[in-house]
Protein backbone atom coordinates (compact mmCIF):
# COMPACT_ATOMS: atom_id res chain seq x y z
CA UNK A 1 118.59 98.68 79.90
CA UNK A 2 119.51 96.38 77.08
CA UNK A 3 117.31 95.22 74.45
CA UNK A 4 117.03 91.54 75.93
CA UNK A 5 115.78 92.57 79.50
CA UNK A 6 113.05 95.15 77.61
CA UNK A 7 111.80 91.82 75.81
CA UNK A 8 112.14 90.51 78.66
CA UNK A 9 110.19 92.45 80.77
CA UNK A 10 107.57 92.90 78.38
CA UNK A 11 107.26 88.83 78.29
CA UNK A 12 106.73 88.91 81.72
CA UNK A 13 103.85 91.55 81.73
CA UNK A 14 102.18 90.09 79.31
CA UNK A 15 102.51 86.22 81.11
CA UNK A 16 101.04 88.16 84.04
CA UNK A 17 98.02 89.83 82.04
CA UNK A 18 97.06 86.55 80.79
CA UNK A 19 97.09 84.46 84.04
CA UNK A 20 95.20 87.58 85.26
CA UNK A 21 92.61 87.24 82.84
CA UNK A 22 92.62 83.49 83.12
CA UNK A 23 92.25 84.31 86.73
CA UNK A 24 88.99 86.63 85.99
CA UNK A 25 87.90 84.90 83.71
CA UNK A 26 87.45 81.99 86.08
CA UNK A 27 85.90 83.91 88.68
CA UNK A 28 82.98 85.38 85.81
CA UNK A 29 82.47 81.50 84.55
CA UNK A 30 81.95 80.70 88.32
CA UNK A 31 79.73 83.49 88.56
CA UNK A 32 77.57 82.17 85.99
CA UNK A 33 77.64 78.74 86.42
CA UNK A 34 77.15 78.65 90.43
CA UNK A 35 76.07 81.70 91.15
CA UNK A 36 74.56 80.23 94.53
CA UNK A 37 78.07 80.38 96.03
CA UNK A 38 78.26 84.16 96.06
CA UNK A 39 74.59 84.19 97.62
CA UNK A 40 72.78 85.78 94.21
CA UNK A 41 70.93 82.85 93.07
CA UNK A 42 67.40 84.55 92.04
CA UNK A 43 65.77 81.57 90.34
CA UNK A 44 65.96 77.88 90.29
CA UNK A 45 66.29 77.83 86.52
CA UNK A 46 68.52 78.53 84.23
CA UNK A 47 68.35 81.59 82.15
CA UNK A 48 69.89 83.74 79.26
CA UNK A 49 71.89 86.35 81.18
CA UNK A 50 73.39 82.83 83.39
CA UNK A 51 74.08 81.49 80.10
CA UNK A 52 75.59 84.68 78.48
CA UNK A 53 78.02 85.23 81.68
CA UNK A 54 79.36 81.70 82.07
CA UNK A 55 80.28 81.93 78.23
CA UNK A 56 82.18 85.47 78.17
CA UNK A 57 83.88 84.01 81.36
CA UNK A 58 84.72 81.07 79.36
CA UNK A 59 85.79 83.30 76.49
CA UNK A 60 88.36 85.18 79.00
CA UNK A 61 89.78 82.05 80.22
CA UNK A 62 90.30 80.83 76.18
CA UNK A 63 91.83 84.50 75.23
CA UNK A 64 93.73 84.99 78.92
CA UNK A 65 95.32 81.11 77.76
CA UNK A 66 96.54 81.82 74.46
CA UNK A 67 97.81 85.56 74.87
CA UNK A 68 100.02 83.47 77.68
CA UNK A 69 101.12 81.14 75.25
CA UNK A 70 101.63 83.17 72.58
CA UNK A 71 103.99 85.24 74.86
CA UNK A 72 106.03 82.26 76.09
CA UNK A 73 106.36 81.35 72.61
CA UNK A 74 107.78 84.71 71.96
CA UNK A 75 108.77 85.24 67.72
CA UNK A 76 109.07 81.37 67.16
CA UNK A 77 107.03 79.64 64.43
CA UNK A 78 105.14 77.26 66.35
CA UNK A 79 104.54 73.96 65.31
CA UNK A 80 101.27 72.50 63.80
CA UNK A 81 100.27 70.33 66.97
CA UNK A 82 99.84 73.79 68.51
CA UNK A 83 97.73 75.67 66.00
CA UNK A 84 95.65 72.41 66.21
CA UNK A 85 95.19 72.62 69.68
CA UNK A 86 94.16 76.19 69.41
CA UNK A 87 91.86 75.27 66.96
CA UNK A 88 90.45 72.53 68.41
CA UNK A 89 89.84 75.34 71.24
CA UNK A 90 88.57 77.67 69.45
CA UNK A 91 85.75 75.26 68.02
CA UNK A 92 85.14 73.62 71.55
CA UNK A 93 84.27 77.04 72.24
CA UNK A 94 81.55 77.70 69.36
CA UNK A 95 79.93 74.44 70.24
């Protein structure tokens, strides 16, 4: 196996992780937000733990989104537009 198809490879796994996570992560933000659909809906208000689980799952689908990105990209520099967009991520997500 030649050095290109181990990067490669390794691109691919990592792609896959990601989406996985991004994947997961959707389900656990679902989970919190609606937990009605999967029939565990205890209370008719919102509480801490509802909050805490939508934001972790909203956490996985911001970390499962750039570790894919940051893999496509592969050793490139990337450009500003996309450290911006990160950014502006990043802070969407402490707000």
């Amino acid at each position: 196996m030649n050095d290109s198809n181990l990067r490669k490879s390794g691109l691919s796994l990592r792609v896959r992780l990601g989406m996985a996570m991004v994947i997961f992560g959707l389900f656990v933000f679902t989970l919190g937000v609606q937990p009605s659909f999967f029939s565990m809906d205890r209370s008719p208000v919102v509480g801490f733990i509802q909050i805490a689980v939508f934001l972790v799952g909203l956490a996985m689908i911001c970390i499962g989104g750039d570790m894919m990105l940051n893999s496509l990209w592969g050793g490139e520099e990337k450009r500003i537009e996309n450290e911006i967009r990160f950014r502006l991520v990043a802070y969407g997500y402490v707000i």
